[in-house]
Protein backbone atom coordinates (compact mmCIF):
# COMPACT_ATOMS: atom_id res chain seq x y z
CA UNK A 1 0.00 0.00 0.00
CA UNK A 2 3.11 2.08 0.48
CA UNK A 3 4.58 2.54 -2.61
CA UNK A 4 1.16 3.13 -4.22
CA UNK A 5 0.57 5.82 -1.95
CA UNK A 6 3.86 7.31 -2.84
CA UNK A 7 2.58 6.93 -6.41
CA UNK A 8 -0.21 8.62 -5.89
CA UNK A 9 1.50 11.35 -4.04
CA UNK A 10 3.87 12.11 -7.13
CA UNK A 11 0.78 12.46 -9.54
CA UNK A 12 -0.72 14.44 -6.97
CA UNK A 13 2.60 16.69 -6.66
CA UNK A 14 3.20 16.66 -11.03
CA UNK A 15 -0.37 18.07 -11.58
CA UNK A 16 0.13 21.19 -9.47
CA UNK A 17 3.59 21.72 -10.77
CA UNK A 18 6.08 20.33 -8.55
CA UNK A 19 9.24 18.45 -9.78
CA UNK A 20 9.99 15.18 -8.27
CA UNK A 21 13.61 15.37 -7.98
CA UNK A 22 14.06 12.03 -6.43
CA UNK A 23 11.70 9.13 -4.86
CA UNK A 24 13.50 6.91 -1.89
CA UNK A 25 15.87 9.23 -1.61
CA UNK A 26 18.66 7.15 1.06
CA UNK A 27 21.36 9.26 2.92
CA UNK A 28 24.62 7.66 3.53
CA UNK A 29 24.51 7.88 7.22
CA UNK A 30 20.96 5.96 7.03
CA UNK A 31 18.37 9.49 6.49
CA UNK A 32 15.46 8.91 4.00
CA UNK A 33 13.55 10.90 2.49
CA UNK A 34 10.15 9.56 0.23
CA UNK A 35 10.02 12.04 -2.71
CA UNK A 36 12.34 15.64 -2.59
CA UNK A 37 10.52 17.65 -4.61
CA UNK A 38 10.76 21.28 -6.15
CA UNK A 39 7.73 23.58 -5.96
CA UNK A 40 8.87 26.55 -7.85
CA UNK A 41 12.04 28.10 -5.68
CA UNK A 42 11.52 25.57 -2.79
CA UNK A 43 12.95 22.36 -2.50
CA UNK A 44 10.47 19.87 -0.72
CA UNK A 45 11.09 16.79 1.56
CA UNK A 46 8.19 15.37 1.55
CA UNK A 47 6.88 11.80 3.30
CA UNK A 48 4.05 9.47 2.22
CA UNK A 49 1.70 7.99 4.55
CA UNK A 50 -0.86 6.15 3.30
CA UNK A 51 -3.78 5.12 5.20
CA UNK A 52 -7.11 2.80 4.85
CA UNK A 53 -10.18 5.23 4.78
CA UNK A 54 -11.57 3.46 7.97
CA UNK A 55 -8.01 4.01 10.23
CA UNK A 56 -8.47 5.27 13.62
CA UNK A 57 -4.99 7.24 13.05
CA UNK A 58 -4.05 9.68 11.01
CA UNK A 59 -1.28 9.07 8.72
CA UNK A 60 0.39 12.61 9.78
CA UNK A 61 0.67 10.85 14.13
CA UNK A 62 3.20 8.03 12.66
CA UNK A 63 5.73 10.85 11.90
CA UNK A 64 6.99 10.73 15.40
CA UNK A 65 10.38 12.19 15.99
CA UNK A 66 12.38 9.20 14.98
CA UNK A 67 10.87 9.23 11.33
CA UNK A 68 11.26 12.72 11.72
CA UNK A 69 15.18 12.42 12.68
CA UNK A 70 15.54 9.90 9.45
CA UNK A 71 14.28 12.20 7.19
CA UNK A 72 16.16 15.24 8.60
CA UNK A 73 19.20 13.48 8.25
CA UNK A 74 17.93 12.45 4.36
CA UNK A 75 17.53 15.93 3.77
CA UNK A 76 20.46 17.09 5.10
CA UNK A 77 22.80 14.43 2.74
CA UNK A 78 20.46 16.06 -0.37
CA UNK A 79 21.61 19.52 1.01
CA UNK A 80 25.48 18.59 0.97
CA UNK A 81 25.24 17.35 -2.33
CA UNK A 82 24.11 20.18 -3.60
CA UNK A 83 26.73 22.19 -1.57
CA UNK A 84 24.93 24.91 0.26
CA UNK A 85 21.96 24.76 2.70
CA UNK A 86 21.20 28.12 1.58
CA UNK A 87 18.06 27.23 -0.41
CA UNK A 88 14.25 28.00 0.60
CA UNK A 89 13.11 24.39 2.20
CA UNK A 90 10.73 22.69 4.10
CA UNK A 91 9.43 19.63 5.62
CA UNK A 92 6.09 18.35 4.02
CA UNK A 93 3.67 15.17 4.92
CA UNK A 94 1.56 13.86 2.21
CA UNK A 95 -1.53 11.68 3.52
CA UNK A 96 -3.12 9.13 0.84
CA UNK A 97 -6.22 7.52 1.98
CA UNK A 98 -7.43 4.77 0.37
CA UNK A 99 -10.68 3.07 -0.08
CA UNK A 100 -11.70 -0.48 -2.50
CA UNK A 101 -13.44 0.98 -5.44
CA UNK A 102 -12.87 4.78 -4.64
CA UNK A 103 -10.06 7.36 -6.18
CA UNK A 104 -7.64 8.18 -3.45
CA UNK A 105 -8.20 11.47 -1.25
CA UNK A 106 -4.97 13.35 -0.86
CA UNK A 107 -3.86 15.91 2.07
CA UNK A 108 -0.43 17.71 2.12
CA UNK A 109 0.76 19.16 5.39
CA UNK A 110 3.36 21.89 4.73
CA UNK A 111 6.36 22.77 6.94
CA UNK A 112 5.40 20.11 10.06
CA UNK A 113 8.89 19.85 11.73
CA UNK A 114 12.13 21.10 11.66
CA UNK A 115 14.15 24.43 10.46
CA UNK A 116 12.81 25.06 7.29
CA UNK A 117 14.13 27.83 5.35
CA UNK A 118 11.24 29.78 3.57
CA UNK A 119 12.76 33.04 2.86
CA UNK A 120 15.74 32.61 0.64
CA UNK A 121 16.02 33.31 -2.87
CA UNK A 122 16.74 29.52 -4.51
């Protein structure tokens, strides 16, 4: 269910004009990061939940702060590859609920943890 979320999350994402930069993006000290996106200037690091339509928790409450600490350190490796943290960012959850016989219903949460950097010119 997973990666079809994730799936469904890039569609979502391509029709209101982000770029998916990467998908599974793995740091070398063990960060991950589910898509890193670009939405015009800002680079995204974005993670998937994807949830049954009946589930008594929201897929947002299972980023506690050890999935947050994985993806910080993801996003942090994409940020020294590029070779300067001195690019507009943010943390981003993207819930999928799913239902047998009914089109996904998608929910992005913008900037839910971290340092993000919303101000500088890309």
């Amino acid at each position: 269910m997973g990666d079809y979320g994730e799936k469904v999350a890039r569609d979502w994402l391509r029709a209101r004009n982000c770029k998916v930069l990467a998908r599974n993006f793995k740091g070398r000290k063990g960060g991950e990061v589910d898509i890193v996106a670009r939405e015009g200037r800002q680079l995204l690091f974005i993670e998937v939940k994807t949830r049954r339509k009946d589930a008594a928790i929201r897929g947002l409450a299972a980023v506690n702060r050890k999935k947050q600490s994985l993806i910080e350190r993801g996003a942090n490796e994409w940020l020294r590859r590029l070779g300067t943290r001195d690019v507009p960012w943010r943390f981003d959850v993207i819930e999928v609920e799913v239902a047998d016989g009914e089109k996904p219903v998608v929910g992005r949460i913008e900037n839910v943890f971290g340092n993000s950097r919303q101000r500088r010119k890309w």
